[in-house]
Protein backbone atom coordinates (compact mmCIF):
# COMPACT_ATOMS: atom_id res chain seq x y z
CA UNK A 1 88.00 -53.47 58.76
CA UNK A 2 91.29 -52.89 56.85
CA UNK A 3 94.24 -54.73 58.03
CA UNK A 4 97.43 -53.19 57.59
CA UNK A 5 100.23 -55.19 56.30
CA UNK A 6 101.12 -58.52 58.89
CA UNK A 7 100.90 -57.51 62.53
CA UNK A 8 102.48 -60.67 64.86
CA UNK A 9 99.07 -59.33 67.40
CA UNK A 10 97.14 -61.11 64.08
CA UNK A 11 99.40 -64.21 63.91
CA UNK A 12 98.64 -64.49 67.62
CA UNK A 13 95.18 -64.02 68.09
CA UNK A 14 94.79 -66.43 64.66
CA UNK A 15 96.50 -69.17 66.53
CA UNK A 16 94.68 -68.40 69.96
CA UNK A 17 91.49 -68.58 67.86
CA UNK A 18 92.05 -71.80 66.11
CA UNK A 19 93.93 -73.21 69.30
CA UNK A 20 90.87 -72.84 71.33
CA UNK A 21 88.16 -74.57 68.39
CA UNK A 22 90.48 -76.93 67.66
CA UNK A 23 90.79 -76.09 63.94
CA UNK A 24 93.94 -77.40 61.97
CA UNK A 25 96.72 -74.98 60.96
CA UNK A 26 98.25 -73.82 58.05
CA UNK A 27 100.38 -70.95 57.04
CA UNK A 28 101.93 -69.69 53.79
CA UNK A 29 102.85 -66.26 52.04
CA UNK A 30 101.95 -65.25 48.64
CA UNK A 31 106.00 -64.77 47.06
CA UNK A 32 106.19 -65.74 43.63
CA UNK A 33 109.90 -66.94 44.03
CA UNK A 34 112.45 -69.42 42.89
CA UNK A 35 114.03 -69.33 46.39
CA UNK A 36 111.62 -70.42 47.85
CA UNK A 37 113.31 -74.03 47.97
CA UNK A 38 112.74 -76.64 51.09
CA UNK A 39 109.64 -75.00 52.32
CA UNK A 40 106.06 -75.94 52.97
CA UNK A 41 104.70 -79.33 54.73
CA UNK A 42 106.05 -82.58 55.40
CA UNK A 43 104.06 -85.56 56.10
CA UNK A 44 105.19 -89.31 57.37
CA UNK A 45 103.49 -90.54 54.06
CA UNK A 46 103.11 -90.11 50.48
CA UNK A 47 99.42 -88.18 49.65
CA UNK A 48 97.36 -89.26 47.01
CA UNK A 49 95.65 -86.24 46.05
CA UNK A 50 94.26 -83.07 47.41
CA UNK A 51 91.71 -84.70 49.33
CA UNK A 52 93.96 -86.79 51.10
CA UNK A 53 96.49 -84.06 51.56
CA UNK A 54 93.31 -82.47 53.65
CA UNK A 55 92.40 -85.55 55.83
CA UNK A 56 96.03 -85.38 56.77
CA UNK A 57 96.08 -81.73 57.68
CA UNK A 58 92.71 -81.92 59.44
CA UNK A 59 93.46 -85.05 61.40
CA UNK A 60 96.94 -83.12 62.28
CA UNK A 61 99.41 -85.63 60.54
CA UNK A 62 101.85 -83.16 59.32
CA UNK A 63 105.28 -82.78 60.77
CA UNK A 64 105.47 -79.91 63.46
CA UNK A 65 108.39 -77.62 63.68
CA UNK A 66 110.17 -77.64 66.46
């Protein structure tokens, strides 16, 4: 199957999907920018390492937009 460039129908049905099985969320794009200030995920604590950044995700500790 060859997806054409993003579709919000995929976005959608990628969040309906992971809603319904419970799996944690994530979301990013591939720019190679140095705009690209003040973006990406927030947490209530300081992570230690990679592994704890993805205990936090998984247990759903990062900050949600609003």
């Amino acid at each position: 199957m060859r997806l054409e460039p993003p579709c919000p129908e995929y976005d959608k049905r990628a969040r309906g999907y992971a809603g319904k099985y419970r799996f944690p969320m994530t979301a990013g794009l591939d720019r190679h920018s140095t705009k690209m200030l003040y973006r990406g995920m927030a947490f209530a604590r300081r992570l230690k390492d990679i592994r704890d950044f993805k205990g936090a995700v998984t247990a759903g500790e990062a900050a949600q937009d609003e």
